[in-house]
Protein backbone atom coordinates (compact mmCIF):
# COMPACT_ATOMS: atom_id res chain seq x y z
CA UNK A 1 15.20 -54.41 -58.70
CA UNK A 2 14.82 -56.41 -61.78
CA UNK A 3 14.03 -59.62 -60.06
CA UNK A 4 11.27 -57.80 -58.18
CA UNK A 5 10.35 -56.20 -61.57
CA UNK A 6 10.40 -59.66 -63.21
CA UNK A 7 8.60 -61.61 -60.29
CA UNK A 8 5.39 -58.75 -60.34
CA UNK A 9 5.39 -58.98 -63.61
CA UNK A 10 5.02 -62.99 -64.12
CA UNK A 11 2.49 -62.98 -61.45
CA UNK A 12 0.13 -60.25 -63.02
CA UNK A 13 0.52 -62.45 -66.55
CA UNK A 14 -0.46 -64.97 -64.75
CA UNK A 15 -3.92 -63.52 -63.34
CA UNK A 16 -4.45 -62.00 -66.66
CA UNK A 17 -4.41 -65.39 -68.36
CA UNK A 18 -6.57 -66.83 -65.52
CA UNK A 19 -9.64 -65.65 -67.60
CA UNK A 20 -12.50 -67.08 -65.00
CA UNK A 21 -10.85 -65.38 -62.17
CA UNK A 22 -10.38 -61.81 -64.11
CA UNK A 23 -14.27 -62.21 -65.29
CA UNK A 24 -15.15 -63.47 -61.95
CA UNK A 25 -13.35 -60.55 -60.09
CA UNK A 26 -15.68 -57.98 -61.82
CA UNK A 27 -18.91 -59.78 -62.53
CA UNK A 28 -19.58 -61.00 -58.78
CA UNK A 29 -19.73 -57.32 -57.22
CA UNK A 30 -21.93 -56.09 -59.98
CA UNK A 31 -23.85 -59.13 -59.19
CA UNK A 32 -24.38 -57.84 -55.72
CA UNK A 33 -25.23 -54.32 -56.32
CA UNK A 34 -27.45 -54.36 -58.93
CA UNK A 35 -29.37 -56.93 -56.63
CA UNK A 36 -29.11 -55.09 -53.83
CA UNK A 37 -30.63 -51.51 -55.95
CA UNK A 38 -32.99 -53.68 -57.05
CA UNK A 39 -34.29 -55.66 -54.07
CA UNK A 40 -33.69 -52.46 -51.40
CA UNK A 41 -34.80 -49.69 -54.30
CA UNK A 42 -38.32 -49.29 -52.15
CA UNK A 43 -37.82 -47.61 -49.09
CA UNK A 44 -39.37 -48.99 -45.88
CA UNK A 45 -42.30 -47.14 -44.64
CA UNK A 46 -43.67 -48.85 -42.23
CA UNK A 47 -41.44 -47.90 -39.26
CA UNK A 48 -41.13 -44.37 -37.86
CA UNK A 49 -37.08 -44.35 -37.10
CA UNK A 50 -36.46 -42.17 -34.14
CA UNK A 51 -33.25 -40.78 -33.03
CA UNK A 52 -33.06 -39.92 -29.09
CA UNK A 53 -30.27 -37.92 -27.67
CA UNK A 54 -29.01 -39.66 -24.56
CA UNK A 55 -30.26 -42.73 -23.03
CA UNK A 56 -33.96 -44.00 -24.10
CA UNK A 57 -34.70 -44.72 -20.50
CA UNK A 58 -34.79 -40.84 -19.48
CA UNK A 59 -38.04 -40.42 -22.24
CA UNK A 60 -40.19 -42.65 -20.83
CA UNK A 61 -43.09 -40.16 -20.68
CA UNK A 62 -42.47 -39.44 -24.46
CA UNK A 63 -45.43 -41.21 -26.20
CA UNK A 64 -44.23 -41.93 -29.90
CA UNK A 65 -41.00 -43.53 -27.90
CA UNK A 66 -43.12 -46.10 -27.04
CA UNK A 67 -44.97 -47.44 -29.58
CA UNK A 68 -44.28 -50.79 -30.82
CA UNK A 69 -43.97 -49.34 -34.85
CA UNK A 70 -41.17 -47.11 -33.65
CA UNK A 71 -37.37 -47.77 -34.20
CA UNK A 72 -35.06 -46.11 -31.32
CA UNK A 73 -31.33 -44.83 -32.08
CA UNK A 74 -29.95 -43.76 -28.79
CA UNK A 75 -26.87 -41.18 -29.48
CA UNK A 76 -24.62 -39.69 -27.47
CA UNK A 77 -22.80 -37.05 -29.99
CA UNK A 78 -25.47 -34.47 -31.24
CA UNK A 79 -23.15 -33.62 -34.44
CA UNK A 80 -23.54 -37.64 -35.74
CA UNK A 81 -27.28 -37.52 -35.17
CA UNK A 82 -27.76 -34.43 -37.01
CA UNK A 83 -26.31 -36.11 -39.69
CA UNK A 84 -28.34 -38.79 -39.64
CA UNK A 85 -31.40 -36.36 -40.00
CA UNK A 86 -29.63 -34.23 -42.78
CA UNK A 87 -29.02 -37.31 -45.08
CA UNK A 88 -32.98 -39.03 -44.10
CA UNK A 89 -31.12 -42.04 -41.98
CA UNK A 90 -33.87 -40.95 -39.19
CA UNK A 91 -36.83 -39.39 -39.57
CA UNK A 92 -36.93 -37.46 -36.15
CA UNK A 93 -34.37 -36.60 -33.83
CA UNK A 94 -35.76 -35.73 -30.17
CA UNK A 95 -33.29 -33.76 -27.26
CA UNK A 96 -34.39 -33.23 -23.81
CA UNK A 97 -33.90 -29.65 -22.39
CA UNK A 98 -34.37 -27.43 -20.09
CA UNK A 99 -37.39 -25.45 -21.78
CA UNK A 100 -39.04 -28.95 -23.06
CA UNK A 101 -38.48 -31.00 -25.89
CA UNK A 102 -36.50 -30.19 -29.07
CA UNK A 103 -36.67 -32.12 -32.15
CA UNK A 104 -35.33 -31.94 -35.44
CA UNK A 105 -36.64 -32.98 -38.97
CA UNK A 106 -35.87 -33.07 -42.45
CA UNK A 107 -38.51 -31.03 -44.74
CA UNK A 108 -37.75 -32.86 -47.90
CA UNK A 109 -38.20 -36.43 -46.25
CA UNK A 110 -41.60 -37.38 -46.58
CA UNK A 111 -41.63 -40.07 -43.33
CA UNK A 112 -40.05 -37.20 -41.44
CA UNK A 113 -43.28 -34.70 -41.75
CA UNK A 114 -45.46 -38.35 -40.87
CA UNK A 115 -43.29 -38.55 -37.87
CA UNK A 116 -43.58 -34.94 -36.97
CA UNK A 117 -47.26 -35.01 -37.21
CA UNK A 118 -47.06 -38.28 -35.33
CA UNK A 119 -45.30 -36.53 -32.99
CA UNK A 120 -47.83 -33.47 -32.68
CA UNK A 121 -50.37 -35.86 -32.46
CA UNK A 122 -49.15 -37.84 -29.26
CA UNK A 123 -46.95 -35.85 -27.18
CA UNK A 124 -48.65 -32.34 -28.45
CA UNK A 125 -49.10 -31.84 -24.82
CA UNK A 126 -45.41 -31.32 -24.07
CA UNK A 127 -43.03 -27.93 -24.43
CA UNK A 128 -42.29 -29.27 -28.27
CA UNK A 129 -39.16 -26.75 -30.24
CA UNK A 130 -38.89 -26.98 -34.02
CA UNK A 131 -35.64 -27.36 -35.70
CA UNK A 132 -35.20 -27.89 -39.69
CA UNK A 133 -32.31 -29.59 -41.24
CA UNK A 134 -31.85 -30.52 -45.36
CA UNK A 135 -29.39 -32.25 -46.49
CA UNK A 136 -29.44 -35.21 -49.80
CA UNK A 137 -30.69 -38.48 -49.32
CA UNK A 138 -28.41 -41.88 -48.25
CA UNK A 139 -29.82 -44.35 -50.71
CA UNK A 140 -29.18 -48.07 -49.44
CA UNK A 141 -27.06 -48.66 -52.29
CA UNK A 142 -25.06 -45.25 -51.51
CA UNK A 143 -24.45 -46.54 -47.80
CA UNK A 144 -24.07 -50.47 -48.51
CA UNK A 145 -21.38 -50.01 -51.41
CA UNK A 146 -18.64 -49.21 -49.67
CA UNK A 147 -19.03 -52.40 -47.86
CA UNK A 148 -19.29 -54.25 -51.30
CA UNK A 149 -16.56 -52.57 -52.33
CA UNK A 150 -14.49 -53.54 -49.22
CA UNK A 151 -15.80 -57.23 -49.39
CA UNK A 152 -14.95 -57.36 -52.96
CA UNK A 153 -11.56 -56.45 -51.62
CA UNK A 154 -11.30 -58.80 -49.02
CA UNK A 155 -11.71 -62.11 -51.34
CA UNK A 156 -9.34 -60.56 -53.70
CA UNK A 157 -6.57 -60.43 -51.28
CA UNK A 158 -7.09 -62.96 -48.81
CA UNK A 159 -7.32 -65.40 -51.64
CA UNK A 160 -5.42 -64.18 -54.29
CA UNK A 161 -1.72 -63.90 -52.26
CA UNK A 162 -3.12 -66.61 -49.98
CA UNK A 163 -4.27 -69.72 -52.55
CA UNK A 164 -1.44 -68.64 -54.85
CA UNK A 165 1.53 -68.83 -52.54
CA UNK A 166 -0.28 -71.91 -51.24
CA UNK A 167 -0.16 -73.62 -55.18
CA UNK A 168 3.31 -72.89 -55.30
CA UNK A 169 4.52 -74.50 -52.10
CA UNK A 170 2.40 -77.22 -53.05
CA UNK A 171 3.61 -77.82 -56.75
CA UNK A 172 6.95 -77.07 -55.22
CA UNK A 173 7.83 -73.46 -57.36
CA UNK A 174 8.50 -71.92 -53.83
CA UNK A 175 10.98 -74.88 -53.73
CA UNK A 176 12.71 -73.81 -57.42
CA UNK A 177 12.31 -70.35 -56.45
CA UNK A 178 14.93 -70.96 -53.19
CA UNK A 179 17.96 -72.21 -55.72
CA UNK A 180 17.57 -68.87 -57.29
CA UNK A 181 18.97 -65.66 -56.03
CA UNK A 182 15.85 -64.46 -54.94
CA UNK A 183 14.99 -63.40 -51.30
CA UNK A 184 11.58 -64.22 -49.61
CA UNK A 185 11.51 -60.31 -49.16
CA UNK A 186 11.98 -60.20 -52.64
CA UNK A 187 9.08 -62.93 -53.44
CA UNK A 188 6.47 -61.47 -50.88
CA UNK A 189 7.18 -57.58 -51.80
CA UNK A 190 6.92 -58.38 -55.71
CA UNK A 191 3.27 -60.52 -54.59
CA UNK A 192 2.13 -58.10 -52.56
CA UNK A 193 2.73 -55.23 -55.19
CA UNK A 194 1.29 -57.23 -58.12
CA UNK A 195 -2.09 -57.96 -55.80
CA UNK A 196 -1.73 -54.55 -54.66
CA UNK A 197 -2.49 -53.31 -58.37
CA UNK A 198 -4.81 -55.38 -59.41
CA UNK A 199 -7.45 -55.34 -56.29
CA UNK A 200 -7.38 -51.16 -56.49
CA UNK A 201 -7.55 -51.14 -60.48
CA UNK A 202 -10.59 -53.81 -60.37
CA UNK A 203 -12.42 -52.03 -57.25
CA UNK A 204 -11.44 -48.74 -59.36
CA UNK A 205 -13.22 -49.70 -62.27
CA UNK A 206 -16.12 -51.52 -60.22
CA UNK A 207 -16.73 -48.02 -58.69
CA UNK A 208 -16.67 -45.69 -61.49
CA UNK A 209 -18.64 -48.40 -63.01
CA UNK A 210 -21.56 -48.29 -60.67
CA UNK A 211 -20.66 -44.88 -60.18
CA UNK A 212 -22.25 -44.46 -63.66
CA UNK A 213 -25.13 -46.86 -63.75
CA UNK A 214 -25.89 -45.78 -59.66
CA UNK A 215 -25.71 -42.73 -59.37
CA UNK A 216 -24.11 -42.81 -55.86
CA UNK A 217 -23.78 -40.17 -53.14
CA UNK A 218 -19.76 -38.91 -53.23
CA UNK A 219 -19.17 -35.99 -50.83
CA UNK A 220 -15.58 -36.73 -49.72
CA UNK A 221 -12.59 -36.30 -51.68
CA UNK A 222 -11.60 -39.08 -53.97
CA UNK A 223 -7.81 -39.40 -52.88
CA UNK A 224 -8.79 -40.46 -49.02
CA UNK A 225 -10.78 -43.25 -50.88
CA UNK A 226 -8.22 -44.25 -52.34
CA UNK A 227 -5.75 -43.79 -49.93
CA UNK A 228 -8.28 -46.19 -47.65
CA UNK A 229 -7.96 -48.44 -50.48
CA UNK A 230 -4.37 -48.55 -50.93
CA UNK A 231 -4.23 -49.08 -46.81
CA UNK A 232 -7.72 -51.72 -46.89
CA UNK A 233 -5.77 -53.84 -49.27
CA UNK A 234 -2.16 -54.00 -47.99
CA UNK A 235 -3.96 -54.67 -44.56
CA UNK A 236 -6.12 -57.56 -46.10
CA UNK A 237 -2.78 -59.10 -48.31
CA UNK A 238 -0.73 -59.07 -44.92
CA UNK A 239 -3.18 -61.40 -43.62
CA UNK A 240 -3.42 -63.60 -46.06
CA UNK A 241 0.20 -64.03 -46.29
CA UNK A 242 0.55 -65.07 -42.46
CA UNK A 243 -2.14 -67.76 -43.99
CA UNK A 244 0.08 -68.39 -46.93
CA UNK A 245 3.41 -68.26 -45.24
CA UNK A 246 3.54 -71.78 -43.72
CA UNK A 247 0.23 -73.92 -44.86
CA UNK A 248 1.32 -76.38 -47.16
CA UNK A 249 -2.57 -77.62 -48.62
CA UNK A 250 -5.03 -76.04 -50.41
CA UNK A 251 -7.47 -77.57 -48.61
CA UNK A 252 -6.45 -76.45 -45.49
CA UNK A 253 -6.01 -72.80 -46.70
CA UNK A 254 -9.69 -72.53 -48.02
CA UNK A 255 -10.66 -73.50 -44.66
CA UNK A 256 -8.48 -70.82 -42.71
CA UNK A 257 -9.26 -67.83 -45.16
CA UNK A 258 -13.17 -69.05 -44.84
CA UNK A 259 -13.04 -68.76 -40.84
CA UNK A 260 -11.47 -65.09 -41.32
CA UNK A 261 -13.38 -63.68 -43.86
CA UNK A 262 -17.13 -64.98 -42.94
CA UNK A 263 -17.29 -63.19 -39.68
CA UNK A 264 -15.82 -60.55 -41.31
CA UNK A 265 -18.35 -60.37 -43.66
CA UNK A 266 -21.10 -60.38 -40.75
CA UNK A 267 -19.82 -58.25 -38.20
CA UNK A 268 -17.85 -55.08 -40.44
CA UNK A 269 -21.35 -53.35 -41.10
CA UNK A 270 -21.08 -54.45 -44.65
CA UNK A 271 -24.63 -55.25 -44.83
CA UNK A 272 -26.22 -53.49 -41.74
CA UNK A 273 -24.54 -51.37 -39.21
CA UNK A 274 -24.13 -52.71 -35.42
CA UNK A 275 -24.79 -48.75 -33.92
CA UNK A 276 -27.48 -50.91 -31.94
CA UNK A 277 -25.40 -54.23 -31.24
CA UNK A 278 -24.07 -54.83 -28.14
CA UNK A 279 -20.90 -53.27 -26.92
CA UNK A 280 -18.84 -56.63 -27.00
CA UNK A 281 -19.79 -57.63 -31.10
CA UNK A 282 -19.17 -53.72 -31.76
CA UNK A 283 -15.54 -54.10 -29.66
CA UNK A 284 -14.97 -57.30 -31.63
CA UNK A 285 -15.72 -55.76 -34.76
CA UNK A 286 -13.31 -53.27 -34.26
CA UNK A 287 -10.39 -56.05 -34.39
CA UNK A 288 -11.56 -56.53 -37.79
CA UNK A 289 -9.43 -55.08 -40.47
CA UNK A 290 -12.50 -54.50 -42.95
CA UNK A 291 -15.12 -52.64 -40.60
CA UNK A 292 -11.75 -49.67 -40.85
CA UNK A 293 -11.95 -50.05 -44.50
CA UNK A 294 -16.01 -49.82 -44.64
CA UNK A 295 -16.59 -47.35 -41.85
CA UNK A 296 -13.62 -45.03 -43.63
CA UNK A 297 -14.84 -45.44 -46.77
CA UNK A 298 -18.07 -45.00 -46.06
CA UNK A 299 -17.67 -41.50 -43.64
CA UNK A 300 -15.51 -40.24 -46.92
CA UNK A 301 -18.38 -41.30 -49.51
CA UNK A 302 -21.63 -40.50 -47.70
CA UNK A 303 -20.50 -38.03 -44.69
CA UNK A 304 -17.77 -35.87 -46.74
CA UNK A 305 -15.17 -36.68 -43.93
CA UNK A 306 -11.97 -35.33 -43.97
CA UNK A 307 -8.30 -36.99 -42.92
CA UNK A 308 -8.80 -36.14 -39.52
CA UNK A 309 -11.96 -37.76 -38.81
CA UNK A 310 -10.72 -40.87 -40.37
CA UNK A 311 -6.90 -41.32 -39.34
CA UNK A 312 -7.63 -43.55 -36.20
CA UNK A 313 -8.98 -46.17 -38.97
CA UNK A 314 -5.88 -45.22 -41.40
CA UNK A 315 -3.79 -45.68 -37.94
CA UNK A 316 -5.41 -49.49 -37.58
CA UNK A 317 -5.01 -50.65 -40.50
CA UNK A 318 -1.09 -49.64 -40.80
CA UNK A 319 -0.70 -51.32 -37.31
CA UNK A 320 -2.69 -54.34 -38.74
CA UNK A 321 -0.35 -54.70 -41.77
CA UNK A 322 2.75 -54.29 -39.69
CA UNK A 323 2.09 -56.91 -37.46
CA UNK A 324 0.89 -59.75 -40.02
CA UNK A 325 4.14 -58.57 -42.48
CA UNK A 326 6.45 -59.14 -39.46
CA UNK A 327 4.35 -62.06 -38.46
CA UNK A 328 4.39 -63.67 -41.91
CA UNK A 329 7.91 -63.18 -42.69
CA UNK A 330 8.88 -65.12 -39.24
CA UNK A 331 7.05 -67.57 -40.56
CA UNK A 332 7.56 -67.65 -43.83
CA UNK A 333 8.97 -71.19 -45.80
CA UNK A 334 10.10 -72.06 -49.15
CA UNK A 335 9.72 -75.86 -49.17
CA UNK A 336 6.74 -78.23 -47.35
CA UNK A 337 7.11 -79.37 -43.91
């Protein structure tokens, strides 16, 4: 215990004398969101987003459908949808029944009465049923910072465990570290643990930060977020140690953790969700370690889930870090090849 006590402790000395990358890990985020609040802090009005239970194909006789400034969200679970109208991510929700057409809207958003009108206006000729939902507002900063948050997360510990392990093999303290009595288990827990720390203290302080300045939308509980954190990150560090736990260049390691964590950062709904991509980028996606992070993260912060609704992500992620930790310690060597 007290050379894994001793090897987490040199390592977190070490990033806490690294003065760039402690400032870096905490300005760049902020960076983003304040940009983001800033650049996304008018709402778009020019589209009228409509939410259609079922397939769009089955309301071809609705008019507002089928204008060309209207936004169609097909869904298939009513309870999701709802949501969506609660929290103003839709401005009208429409249902097909037996006695005509119901729709839904949200008094206190202001698109969703235009929309209704719009709706009166057009199709006022059909069987239309009133139904009234409130519910607080989803900012675009509430929705888009857990994805920030997540992102943040993912540089942290794809490059953190994976450059660092990388320097060492190269300068050869991996090699100085085998004469020792030290195991690799040893070496990769105490690595893992120290990283482990620091990415949920900085994304920690990062949130409660913006949490401040923001204002954001919290209905969950705070212990599943961090419970997806604790999971996110030891997902994220297991892959960067089967990076880390044979490549002997630098070089060659900024190019591997680059092709992981770019399409990560395109297709794991940091910046946009893919509820309208097609089904193959949405089932590719889900391979991603960081769209479990986001999407948990995200249902906790701005849908008030509970553990149920987000275990099958919890599930993936402990699966994901399984595999690369087996993966990575089969793998795993002290010395250059």
């Amino acid at each position: 215990m007290r050379k894994f006590w001793a090897l987490f402790t040199a390592r977190n000395m070490e990033f806490y004398r690294d003065r760039a990358a402690l400032s870096w890990a905490f300005i760049f985020p902020l960076l983003i969101i304040v940009g983001c609040a800033l650049v996304f802090s008018k709402p778009d009005q020019t589209l009228i987003r409509l939410g259609l239970l079922g397939e769009a194909q089955s309301y071809n006789d609705l008019a507002i459908a089928q204008q060309n400034y209207t936004d169609i969200t097909e869904y298939s679970a009513r309870e999701r949808a709802l949501e969506q109208i609660a929290h103003h991510q839709i401005d009208l929700l429409v249902s097909r029944e037996n006695d005509g057409l119901r729709y839904w809207v949200n008094p206190e958003s202001s698109p969703g009465l235009a929309a209704q009108q719009l709706l009166r206006a057009l199709d006022g000729d059909k069987a239309l049923h009133e139904e009234q939902l409130t519910g607080q507002a989803v900012r675009y900063v509430d929705w888009v910072m857990p994805g920030v948050l997540a992102m943040n997360m993912m540089f942290a510990s794809l490059f953190g465990i994976g450059y660092v392990i990388v320097r060492y093999r190269q300068n050869g303290v991996l090699k100085r570290f085998q004469a020792t009595p030290v195991s690799a288990l040893q070496f990769i827990v105490a690595q893992v643990a120290s990283r482990l720390m620091i990415v949920v203290v900085v994304n920690g302080l990062i949130f409660v930060g913006c949490d401040y300045f923001l204002n954001l939308l919290m209905l969950g509980d705070y212990s599943l977020l961090l419970l997806i954190a604790l999971a996110g990150a030891l997902s994220l560090l297991s892959l960067g140690l089967v990076i880390a736990s044979r490549t002997a260049s630098e070089e060659l390691a900024g190019g591997l953790l680059n092709t992981l964590t770019w399409p990560m950062m395109f297709f794991s709904e940091i910046w946009f969700s893919l509820e309208n991509a097609p089904g193959w980028i949405q089932s590719m996606a889900n391979v991603m370690p960081l769209t479990h992070v986001v999407k948990a993260a995200r249902a906790v912060m701005i849908e008030g889930a509970g553990f149920a609704a987000i275990a099958h992500h919890l599930l993936a992620l402990l699966i994901t870090t399984l595999l690369c930790l087996l993966l990575a310690a089969r793998l795993f060597r002290w010395q250059r090849e």
